[in-house]
Protein backbone atom coordinates (compact mmCIF):
# COMPACT_ATOMS: atom_id res chain seq x y z
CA UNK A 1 51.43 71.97 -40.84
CA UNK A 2 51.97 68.52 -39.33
CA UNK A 3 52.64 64.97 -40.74
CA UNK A 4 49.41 63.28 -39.48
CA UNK A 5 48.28 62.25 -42.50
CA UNK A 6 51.71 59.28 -41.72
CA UNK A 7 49.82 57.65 -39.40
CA UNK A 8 46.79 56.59 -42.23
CA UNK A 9 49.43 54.90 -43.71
CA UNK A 10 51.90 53.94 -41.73
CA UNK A 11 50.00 50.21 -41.38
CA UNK A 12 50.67 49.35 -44.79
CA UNK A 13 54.69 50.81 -45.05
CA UNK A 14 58.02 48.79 -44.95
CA UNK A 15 61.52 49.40 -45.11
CA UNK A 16 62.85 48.96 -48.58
CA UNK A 17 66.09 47.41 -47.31
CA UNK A 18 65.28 45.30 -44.37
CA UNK A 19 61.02 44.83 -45.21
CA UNK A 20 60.30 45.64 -41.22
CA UNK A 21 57.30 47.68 -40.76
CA UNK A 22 58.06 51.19 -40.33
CA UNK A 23 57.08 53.68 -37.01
CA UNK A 24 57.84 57.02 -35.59
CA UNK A 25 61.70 57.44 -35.16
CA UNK A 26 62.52 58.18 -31.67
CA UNK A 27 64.54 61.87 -30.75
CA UNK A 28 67.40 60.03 -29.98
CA UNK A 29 67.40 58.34 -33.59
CA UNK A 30 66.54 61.17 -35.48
CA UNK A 31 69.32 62.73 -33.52
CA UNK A 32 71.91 60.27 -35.02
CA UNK A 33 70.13 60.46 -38.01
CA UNK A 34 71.23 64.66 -38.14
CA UNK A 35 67.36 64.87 -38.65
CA UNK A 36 66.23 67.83 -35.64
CA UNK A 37 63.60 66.64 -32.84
CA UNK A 38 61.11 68.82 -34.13
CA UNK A 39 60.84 66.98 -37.77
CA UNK A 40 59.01 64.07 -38.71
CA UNK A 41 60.98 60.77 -39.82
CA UNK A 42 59.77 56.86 -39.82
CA UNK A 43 62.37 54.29 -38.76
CA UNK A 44 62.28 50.47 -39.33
CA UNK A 45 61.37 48.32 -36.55
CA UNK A 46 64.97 47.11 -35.44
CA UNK A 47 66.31 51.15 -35.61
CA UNK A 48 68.77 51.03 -37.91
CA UNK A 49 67.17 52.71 -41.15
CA UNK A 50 66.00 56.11 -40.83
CA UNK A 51 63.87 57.96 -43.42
CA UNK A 52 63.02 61.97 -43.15
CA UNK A 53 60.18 63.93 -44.43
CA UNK A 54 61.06 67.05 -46.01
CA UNK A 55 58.35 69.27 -46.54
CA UNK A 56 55.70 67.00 -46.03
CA UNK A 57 57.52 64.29 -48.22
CA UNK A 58 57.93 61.12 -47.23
CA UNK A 59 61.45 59.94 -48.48
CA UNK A 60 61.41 56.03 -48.83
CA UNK A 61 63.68 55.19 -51.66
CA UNK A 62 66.54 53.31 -50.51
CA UNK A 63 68.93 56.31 -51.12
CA UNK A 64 67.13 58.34 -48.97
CA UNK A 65 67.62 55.82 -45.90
CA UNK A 66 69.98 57.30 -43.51
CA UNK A 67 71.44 54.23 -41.55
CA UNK A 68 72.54 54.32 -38.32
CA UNK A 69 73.87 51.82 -35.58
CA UNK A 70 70.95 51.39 -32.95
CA UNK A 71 72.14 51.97 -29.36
């Protein structure tokens, strides 16, 4: 199964802590994010908010960010 259905929405989504808009996260953020390369996550704009989706679940609450220092 894949996360496509993301990218309907994706538009319209912001990061609860900083309000950026949201995209993909790149492998090397997911990577620092302990998220693997082969999973789907969203990261704010600026990088340094990551958010996973575990089985086909979007997590967006602010607890669910995992925050990391962009390179």
């Amino acid at each position: 199964m894949t996360d496509d259905w993301i990218d309907d929405f994706l538009p319209t989504m912001q990061c609860p802590h900083t309000r950026e808009a949201l995209r993909h996260a790149s492998d090397l953020e997911k990577e620092r994010a302990g998220i693997g390369k082969d999973q789907t996550a969203l990261a704010n704009q600026s990088g340094t908010h990551v958010y996973p989706v575990i089985d086909r679940i979007l997590r967006l609450l602010p607890d669910d960010a995992v925050v990391i220092t962009p390179s």
